[in-house]
C-alpha atoms as a PDB file:
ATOM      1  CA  UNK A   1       0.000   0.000   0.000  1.00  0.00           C
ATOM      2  CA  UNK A   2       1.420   3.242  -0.822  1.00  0.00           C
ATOM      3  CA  UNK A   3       2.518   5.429   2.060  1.00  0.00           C
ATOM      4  CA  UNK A   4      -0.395   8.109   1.222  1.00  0.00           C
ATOM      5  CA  UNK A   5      -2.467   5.391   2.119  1.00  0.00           C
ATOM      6  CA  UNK A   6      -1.129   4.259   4.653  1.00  0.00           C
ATOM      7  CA  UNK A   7      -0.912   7.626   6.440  1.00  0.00           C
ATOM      8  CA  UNK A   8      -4.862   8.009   5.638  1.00  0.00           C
ATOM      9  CA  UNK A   9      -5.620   5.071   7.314  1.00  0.00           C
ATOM     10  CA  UNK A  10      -3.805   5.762  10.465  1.00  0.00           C
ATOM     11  CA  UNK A  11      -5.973   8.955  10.554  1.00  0.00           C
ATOM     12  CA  UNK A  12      -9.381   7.349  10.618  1.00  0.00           C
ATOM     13  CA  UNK A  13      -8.134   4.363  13.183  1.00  0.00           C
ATOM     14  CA  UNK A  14      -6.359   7.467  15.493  1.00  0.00           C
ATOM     15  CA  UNK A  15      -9.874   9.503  15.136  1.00  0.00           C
ATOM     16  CA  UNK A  16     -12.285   6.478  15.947  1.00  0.00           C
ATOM     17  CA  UNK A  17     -10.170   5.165  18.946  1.00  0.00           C
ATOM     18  CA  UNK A  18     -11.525   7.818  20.761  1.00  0.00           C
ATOM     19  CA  UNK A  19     -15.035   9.379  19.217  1.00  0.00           C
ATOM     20  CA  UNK A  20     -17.699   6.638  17.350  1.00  0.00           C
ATOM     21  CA  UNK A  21     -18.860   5.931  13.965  1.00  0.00           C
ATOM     22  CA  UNK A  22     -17.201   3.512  11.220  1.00  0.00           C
ATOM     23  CA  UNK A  23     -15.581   3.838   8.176  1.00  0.00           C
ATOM     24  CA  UNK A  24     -14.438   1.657   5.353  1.00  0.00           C
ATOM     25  CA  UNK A  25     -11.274   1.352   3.207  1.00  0.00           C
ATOM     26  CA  UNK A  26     -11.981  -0.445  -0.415  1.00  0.00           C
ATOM     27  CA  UNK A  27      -9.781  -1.571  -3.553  1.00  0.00           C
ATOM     28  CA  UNK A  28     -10.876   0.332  -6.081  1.00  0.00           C
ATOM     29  CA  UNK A  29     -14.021   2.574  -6.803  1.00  0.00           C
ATOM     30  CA  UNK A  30     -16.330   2.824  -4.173  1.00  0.00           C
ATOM     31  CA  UNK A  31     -19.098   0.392  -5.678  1.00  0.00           C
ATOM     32  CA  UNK A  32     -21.559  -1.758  -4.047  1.00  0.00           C
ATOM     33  CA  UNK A  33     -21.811  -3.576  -7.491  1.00  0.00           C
ATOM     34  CA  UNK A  34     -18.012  -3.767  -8.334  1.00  0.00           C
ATOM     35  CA  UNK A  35     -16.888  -7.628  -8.395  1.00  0.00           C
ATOM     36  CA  UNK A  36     -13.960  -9.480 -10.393  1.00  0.00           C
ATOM     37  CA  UNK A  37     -11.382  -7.651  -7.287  1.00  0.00           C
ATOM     38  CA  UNK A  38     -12.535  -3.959  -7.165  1.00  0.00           C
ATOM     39  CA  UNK A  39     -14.906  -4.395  -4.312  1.00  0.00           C
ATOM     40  CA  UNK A  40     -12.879  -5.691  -1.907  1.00  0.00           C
ATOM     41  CA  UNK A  41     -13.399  -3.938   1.789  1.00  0.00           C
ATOM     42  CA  UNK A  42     -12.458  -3.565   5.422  1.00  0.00           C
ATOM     43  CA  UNK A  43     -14.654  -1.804   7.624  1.00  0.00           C
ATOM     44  CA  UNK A  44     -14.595  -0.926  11.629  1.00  0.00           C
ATOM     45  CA  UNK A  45     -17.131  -0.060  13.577  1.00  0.00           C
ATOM     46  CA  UNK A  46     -18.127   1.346  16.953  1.00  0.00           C
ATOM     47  CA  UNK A  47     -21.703   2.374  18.120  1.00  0.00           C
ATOM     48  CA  UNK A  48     -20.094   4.533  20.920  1.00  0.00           C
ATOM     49  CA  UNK A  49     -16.457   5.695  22.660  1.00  0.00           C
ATOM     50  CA  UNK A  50     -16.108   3.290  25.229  1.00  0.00           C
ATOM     51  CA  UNK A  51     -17.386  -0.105  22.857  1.00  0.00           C
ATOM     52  CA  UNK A  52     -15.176  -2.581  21.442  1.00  0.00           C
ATOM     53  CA  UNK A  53     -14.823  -1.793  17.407  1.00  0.00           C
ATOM     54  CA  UNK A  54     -16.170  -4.351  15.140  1.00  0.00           C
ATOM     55  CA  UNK A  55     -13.531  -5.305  12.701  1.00  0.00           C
ATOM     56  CA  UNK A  56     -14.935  -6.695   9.110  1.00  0.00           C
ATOM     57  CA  UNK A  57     -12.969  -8.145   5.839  1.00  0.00           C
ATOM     58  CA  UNK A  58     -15.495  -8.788   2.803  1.00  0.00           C
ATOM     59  CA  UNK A  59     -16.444 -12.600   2.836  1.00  0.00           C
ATOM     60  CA  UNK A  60     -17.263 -14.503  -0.572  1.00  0.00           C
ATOM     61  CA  UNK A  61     -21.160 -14.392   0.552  1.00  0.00           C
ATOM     62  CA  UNK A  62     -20.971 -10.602  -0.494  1.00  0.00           C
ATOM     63  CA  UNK A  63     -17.990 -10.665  -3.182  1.00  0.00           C
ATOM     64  CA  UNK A  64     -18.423 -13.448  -5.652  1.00  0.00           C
ATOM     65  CA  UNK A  65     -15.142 -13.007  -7.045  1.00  0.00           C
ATOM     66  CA  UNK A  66     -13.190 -14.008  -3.343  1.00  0.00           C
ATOM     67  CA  UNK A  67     -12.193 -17.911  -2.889  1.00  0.00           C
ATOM     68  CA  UNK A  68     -14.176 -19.588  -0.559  1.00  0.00           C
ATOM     69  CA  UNK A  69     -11.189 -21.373   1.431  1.00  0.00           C
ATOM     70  CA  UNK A  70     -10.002 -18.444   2.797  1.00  0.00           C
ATOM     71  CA  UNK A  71     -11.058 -18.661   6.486  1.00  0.00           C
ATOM     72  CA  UNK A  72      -7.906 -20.729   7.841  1.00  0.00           C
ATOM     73  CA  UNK A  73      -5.966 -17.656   6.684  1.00  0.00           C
ATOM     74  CA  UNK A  74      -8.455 -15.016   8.300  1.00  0.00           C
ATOM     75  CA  UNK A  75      -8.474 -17.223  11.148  1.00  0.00           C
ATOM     76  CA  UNK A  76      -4.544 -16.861  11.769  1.00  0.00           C
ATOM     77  CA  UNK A  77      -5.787 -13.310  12.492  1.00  0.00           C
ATOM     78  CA  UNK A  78      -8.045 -13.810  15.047  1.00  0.00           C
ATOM     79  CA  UNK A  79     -11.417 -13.369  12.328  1.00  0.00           C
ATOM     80  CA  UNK A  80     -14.160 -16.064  12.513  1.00  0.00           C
ATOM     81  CA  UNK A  81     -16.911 -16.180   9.560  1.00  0.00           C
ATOM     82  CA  UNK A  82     -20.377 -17.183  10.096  1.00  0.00           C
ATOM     83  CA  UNK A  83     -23.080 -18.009   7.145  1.00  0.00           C
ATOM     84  CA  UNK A  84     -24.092 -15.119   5.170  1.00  0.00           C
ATOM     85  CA  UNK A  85     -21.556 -12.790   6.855  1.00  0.00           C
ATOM     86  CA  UNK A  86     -18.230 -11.068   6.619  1.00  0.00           C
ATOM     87  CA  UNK A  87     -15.163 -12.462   8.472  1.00  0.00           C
ATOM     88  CA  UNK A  88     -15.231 -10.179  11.992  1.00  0.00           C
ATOM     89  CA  UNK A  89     -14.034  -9.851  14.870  1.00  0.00           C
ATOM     90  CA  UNK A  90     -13.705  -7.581  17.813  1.00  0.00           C
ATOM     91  CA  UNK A  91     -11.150  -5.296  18.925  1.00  0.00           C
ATOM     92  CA  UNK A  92      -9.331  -2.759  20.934  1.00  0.00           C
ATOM     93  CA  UNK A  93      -7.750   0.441  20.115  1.00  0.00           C
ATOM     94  CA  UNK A  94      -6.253   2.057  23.115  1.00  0.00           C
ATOM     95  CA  UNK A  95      -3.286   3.298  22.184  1.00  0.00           C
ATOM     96  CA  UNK A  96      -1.140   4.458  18.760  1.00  0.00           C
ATOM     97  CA  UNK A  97       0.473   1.264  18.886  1.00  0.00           C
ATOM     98  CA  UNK A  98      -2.850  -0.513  18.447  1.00  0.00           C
ATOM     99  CA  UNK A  99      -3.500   2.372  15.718  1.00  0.00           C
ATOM    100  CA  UNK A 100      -0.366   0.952  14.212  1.00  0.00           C
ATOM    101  CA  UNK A 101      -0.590  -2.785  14.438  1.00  0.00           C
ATOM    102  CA  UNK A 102      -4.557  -2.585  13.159  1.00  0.00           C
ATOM    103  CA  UNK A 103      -3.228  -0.395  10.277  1.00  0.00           C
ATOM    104  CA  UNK A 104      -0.469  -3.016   9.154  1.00  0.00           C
ATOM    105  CA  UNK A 105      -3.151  -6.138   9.559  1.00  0.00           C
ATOM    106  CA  UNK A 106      -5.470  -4.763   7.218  1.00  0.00           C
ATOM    107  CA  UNK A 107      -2.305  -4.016   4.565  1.00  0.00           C
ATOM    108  CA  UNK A 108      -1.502  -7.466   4.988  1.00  0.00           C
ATOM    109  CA  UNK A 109      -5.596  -8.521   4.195  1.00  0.00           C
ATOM    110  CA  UNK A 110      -5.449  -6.542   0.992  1.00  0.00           C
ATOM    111  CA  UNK A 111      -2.022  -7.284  -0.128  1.00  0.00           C
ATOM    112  CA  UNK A 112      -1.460 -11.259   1.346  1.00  0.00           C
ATOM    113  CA  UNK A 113      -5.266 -12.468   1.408  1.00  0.00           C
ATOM    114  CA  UNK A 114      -6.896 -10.455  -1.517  1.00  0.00           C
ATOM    115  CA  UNK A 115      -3.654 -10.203  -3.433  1.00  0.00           C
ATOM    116  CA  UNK A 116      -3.895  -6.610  -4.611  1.00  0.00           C
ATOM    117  CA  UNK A 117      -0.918  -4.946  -5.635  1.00  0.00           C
ATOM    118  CA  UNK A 118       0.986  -2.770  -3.579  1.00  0.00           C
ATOM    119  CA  UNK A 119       0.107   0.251  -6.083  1.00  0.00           C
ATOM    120  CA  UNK A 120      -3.329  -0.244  -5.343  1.00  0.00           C
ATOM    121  CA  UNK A 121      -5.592   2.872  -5.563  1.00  0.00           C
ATOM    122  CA  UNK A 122      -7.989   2.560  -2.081  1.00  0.00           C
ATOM    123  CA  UNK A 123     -11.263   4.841  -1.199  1.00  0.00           C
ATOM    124  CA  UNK A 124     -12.384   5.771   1.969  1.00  0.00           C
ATOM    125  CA  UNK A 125     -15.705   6.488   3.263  1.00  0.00           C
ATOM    126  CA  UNK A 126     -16.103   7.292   6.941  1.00  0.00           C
ATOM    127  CA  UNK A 127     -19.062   8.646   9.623  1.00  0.00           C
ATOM    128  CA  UNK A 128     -16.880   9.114  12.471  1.00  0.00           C
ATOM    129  CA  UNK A 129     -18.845  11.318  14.755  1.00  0.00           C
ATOM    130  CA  UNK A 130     -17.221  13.476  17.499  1.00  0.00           C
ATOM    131  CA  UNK A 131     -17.538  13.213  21.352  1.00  0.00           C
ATOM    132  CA  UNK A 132     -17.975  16.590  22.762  1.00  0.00           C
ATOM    133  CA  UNK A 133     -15.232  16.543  26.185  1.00  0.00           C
ATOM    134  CA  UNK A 134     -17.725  17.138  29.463  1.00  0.00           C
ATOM    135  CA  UNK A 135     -16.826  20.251  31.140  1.00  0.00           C
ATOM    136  CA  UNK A 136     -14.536  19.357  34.479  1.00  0.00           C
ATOM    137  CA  UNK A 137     -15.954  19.756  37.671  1.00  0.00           C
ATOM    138  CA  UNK A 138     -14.227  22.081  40.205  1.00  0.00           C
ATOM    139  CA  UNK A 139     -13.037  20.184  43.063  1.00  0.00           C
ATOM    140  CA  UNK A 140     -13.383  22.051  46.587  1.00  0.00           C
ATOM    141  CA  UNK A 141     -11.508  21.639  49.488  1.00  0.00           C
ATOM    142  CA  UNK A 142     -11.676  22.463  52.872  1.00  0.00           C
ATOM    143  CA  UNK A 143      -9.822  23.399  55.655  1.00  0.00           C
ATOM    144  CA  UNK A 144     -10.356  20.342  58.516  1.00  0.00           C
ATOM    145  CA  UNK A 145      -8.121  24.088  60.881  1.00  0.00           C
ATOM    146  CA  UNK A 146     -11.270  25.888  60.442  1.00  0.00           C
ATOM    147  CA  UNK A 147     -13.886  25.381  62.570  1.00  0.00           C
ATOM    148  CA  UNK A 148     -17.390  24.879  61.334  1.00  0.00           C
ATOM    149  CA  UNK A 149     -20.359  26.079  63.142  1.00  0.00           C
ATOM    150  CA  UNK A 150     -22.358  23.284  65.216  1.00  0.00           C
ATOM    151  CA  UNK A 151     -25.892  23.290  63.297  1.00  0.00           C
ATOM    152  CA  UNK A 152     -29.092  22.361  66.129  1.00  0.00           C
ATOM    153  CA  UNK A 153     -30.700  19.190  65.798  1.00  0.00           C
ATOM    154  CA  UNK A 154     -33.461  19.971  63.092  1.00  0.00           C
ATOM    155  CA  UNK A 155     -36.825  19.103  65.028  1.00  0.00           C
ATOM    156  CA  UNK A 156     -40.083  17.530  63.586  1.00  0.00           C
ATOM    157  CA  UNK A 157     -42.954  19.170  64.540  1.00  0.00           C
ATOM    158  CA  UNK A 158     -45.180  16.424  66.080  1.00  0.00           C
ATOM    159  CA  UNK A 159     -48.765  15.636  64.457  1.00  0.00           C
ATOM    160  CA  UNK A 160     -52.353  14.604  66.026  1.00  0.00           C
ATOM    161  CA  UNK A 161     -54.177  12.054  65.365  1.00  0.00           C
ATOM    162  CA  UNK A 162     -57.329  13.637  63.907  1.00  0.00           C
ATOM    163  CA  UNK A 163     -54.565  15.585  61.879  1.00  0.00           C
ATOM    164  CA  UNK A 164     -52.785  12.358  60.473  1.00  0.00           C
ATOM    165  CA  UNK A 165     -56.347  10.972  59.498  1.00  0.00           C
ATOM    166  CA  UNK A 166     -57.044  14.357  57.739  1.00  0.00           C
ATOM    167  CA  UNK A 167     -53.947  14.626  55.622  1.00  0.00           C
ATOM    168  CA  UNK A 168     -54.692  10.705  54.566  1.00  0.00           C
ATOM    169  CA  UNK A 169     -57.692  11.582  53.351  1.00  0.00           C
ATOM    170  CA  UNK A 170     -57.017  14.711  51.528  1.00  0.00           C
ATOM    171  CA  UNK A 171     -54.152  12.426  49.834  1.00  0.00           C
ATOM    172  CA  UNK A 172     -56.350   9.880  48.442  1.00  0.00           C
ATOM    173  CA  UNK A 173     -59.108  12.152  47.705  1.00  0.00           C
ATOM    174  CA  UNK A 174     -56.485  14.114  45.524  1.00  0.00           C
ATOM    175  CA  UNK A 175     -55.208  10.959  43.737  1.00  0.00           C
ATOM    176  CA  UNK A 176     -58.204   9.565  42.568  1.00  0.00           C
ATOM    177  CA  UNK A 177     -59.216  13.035  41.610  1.00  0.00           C
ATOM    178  CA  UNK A 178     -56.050  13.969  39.238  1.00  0.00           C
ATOM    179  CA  UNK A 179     -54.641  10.586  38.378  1.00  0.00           C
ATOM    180  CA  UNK A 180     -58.008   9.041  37.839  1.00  0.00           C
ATOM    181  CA  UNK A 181     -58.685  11.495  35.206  1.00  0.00           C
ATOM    182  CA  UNK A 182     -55.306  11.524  33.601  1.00  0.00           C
ATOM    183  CA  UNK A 183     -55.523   7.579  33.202  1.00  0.00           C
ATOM    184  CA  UNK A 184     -59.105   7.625  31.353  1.00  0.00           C
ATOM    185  CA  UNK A 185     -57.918  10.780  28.869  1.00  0.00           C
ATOM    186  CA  UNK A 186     -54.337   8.478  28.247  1.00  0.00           C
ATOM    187  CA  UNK A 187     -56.494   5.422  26.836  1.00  0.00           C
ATOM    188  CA  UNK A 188     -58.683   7.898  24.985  1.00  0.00           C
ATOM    189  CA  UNK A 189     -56.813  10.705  23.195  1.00  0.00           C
ATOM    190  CA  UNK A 190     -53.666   9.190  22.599  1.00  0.00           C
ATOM    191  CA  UNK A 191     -51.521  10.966  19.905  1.00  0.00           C
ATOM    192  CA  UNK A 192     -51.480   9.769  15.953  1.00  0.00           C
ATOM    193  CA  UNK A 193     -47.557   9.613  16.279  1.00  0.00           C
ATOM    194  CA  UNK A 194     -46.750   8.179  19.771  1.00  0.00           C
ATOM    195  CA  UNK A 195     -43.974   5.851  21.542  1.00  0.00           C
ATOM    196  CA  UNK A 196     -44.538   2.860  22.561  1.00  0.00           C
ATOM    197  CA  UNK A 197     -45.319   2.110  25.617  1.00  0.00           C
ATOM    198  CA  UNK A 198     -43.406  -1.970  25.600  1.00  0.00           C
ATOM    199  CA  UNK A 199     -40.279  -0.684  23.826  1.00  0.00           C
ATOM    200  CA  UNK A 200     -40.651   3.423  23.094  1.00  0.00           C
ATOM    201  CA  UNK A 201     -40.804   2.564  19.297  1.00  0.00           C
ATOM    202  CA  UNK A 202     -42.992   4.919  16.955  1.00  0.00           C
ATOM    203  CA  UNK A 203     -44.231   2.065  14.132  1.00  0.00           C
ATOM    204  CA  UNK A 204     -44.517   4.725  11.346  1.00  0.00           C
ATOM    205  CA  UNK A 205     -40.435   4.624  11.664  1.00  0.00           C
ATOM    206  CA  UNK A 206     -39.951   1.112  12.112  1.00  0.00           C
ATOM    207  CA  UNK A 207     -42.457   0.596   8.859  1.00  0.00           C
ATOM    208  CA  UNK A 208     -40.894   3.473   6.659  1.00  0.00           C
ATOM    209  CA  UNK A 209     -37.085   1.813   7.432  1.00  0.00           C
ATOM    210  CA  UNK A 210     -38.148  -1.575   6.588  1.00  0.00           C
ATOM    211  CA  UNK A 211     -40.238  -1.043   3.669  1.00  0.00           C
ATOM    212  CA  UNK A 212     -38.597   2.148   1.760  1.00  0.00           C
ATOM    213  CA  UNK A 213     -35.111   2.439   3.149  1.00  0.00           C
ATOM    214  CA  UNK A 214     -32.782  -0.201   3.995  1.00  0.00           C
ATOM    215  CA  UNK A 215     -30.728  -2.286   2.409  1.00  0.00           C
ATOM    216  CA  UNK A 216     -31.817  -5.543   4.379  1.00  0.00           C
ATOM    217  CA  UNK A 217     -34.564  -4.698   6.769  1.00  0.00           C
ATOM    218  CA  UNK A 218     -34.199  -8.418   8.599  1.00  0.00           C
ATOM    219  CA  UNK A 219     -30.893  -6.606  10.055  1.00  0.00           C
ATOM    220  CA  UNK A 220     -32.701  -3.747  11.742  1.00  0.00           C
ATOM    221  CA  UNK A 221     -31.912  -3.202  15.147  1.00  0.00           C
ATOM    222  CA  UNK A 222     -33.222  -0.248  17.730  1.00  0.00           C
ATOM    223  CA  UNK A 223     -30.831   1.382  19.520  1.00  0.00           C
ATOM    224  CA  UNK A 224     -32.738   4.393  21.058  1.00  0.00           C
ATOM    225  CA  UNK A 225     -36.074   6.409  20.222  1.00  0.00           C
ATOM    226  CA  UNK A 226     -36.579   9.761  21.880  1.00  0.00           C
ATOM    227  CA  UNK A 227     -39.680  11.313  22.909  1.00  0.00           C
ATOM    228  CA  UNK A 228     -42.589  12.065  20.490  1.00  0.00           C
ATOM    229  CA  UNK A 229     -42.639  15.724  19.847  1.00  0.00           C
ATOM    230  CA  UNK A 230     -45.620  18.054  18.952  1.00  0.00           C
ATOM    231  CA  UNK A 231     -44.664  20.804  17.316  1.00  0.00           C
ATOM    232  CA  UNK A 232     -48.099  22.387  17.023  1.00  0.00           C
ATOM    233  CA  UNK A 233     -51.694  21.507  15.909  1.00  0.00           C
ATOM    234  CA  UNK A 234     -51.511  22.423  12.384  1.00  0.00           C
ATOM    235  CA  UNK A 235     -54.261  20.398  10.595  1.00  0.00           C
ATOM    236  CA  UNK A 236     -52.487  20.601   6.729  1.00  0.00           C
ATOM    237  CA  UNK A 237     -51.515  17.667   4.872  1.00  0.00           C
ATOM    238  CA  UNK A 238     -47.418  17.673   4.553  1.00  0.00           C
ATOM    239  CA  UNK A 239     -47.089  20.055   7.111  1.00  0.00           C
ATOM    240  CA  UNK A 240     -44.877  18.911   9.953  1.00  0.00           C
ATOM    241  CA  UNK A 241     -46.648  18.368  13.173  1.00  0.00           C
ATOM    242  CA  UNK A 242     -44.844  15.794  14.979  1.00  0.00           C
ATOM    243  CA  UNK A 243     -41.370  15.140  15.170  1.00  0.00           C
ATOM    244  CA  UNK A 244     -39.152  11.881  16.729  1.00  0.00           C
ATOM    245  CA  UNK A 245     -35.115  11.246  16.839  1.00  0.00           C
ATOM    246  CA  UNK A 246     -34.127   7.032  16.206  1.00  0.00           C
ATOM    247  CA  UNK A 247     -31.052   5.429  16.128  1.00  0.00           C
ATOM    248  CA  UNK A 248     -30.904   2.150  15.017  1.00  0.00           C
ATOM    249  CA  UNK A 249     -28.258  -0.054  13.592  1.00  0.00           C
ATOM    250  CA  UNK A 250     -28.603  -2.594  10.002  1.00  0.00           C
ATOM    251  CA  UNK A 251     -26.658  -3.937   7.171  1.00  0.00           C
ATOM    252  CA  UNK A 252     -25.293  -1.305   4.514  1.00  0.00           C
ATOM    253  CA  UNK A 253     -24.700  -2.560   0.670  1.00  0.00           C
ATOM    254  CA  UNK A 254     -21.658  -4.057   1.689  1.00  0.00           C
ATOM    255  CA  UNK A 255     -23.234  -6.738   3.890  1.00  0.00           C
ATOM    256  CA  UNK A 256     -21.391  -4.798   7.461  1.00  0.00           C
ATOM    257  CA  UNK A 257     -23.487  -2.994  10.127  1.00  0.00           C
ATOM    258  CA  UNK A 258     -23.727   0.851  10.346  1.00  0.00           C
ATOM    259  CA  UNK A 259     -24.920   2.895  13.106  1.00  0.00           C
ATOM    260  CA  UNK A 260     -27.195   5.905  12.235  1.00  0.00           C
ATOM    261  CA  UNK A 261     -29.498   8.470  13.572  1.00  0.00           C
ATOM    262  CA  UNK A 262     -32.188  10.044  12.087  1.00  0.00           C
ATOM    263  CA  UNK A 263     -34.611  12.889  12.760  1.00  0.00           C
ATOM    264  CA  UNK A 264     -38.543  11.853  11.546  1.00  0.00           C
ATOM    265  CA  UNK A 265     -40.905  14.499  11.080  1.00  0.00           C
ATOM    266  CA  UNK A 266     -44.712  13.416  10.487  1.00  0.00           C
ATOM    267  CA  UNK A 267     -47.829  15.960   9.861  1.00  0.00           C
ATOM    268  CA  UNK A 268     -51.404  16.018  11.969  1.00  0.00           C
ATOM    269  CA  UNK A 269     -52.584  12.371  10.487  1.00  0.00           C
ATOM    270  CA  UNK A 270     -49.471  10.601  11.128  1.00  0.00           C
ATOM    271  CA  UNK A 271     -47.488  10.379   7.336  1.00  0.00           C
ATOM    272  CA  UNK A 272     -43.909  11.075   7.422  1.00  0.00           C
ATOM    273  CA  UNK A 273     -42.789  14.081   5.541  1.00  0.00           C
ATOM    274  CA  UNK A 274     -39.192  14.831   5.944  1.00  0.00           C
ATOM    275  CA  UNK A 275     -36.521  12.611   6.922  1.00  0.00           C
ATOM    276  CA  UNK A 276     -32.655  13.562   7.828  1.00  0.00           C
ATOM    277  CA  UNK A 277     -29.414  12.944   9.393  1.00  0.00           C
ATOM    278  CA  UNK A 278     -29.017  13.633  13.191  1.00  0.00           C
ATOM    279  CA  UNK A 279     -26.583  16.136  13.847  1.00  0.00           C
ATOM    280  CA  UNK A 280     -25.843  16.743  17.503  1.00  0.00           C
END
C-alpha cells in the first residue's frame, strides 16, 4: 500500500479510537456492485467511545469473485466467519500502537489475502462522529483548621391524630381526583404519532425503514427512540406536526453494520414528511 495510504488510514483508526462511527477502506471505486477484485473492503465499527470496534474483511457471501477457502488464513488473524456474513471480529484500540498494528493487519488482508498490488488505488468512506469533552468539575476543598459552626438538631414538629387521618384523606381524595382522570384521557386521546409504551418505538419509523429504506430490513436493530414531539396543531396535509429522533443499527450494501441516527418528522394524520441525518 502506498505510504499516502497508509498515512490516511492511520488517521481514521487514530480519530475512531476515541469518538464513534465507522468507516471503510476499499480496492478500487467505491461500488456496491463492483466484483472481479474492485470491491474488496475492510470496515470498523463502533456504536459509541467506550465499545469494542467491530472489525470486518469482505467474505465470498458478499464478493463473488473471493475464494471460498479463505477462512484458515483469516483465522490466523483472530477473524471467525459465520453463514451469510463477513469475516469479523472484535477489537481494541487504546493506544497508537494498536493504531499501528490494526493499520499493518489490514495491509496485509489486501495485499497477502486479496492479493492486490501494492500500487493499489484505495477509497475511503467514513461517519466518524465526534464526542464533545464534558466540562470538568471544580473540586473544593476544605480546611479540617477551620472550625465549622455546630448546626441544632433539626426538630419535627409532632402531628395529632385527627390531623394524620385528615392529611390521609385529603391524599387519596387528591389521587383519585387527578390521576383518575389523567388515566381515562391516556387510553382515549392518545396521539397519531406516539412511543410505545413496551419498547418506546414509533411504528410509522420502524415501517418506513423496513419497507422504503434499507438495504436488508431483517438486520434492523433499535438502539434508542426519543420522545414524540408536537410541534403544534396544524391540521395541513405535509405540514410537519410531529417530530421523533431514532437510532438504530442494520446492514449497509456491503453486507457490514452501520450505526445511524435520524430525525422523523410526520404531519397532523401521522405520514412522514421529511426525513434527515441527526446532527448533535
Amino acid at each position: 500500500m502506498q505510504q499516502e495510504y497508509f498515512n490516511q488510514l492511520k488517521e481514521l483508526l487514530t480519530k475512531l479510537k476515541n469518538n464513534q462511527g465507522h468507516f471503510i477502506i476499499q480496492n478500487g471505486k467505491m461500488d456496491a456492485e463492483n466484483s472481479g477484485g474492485n470491491g474488496y473492503y475492510c470496515q470498523l465499527v463502533k456504536d459509541s467511545p467506550k465499545d469494542l470496534i467491530r472489525f470486518e474483511a469482505v467474505s465470498h457471501y458478499f464478493e463473488k469473485s473471493l475464494n471460498k477457502n479463505l477462512k484458515p488464513k483469516f483465522a490466523a488473524l483472530g477473524f471467525s466467519l459465520e453463514k451469510d456474513e463477513n469475516y469479523a471480529k472484535d477489537i481494541l484500540l487504546n493506544s497508537d500502537r494498536d493504531v499501528e498494528n490494526t493499520a499493518s493487519e489490514i495491509v496485509q488482508i489486501f495485499e497477502e489475502i486479496y492479493n492486490s498490488d501494492e500500487h493499489s488505488v484505495y477509497d475511503f468512506d467514513d461517519q466518524i462522529e465526534a464526542i464533545p469533552e464534558k466540562p470538568k468539575k471544580r473540586k473544593t476543598t476544605s480546611n479540617p483548621a477551620v472550625s465549622q459552626p455546630v448546626q441544632p438538631p433539626a426538630t419535627t414538629p409532632k402531628l395529632s391524630g385527627r390531623a394524620w387521618i385528615l392529611i390521609i384523606s385529603l391524599a387519596i381524595v387528591g389521587y383519585v381526583t387527578f390521576f383518575g382522570d389523567d388515566n381515562k384521557k391516556s387510553s382515549s386521546s392518545k396521539e397519531v404519532v406516539y412511543n410505545s409504551e413496551w419498547d418506546a418505538s414509533v411504528q410509522q419509523v420502524v415501517d418506513y425503514l423496513k419497507s422504503n429504506y434499507l438495504n436488508d430490513p431483517d438486520s434492523y436493530k433499535a438502539v434508542e427512540w426519543s420522545n414524540v414531539v408536537k410541534l403544534n396543531d396544524t391540521k395541513q396535509v405535509g405540514f410537519a406536526s410531529y417530530q421523533v429522533r431514532h437510532k438504530y443499527r442494520a446492514k449497509n450494501a456491503f453486507g457490514g453494520y452501520i450505526t445511524e441516527e435520524k430525525l422523523f418528522k410526520f404531519d397532523y394524520q401521522g405520514n412522514i414528511v421529511e426525513v434527515r441525518d441527526w446532527m448533535r
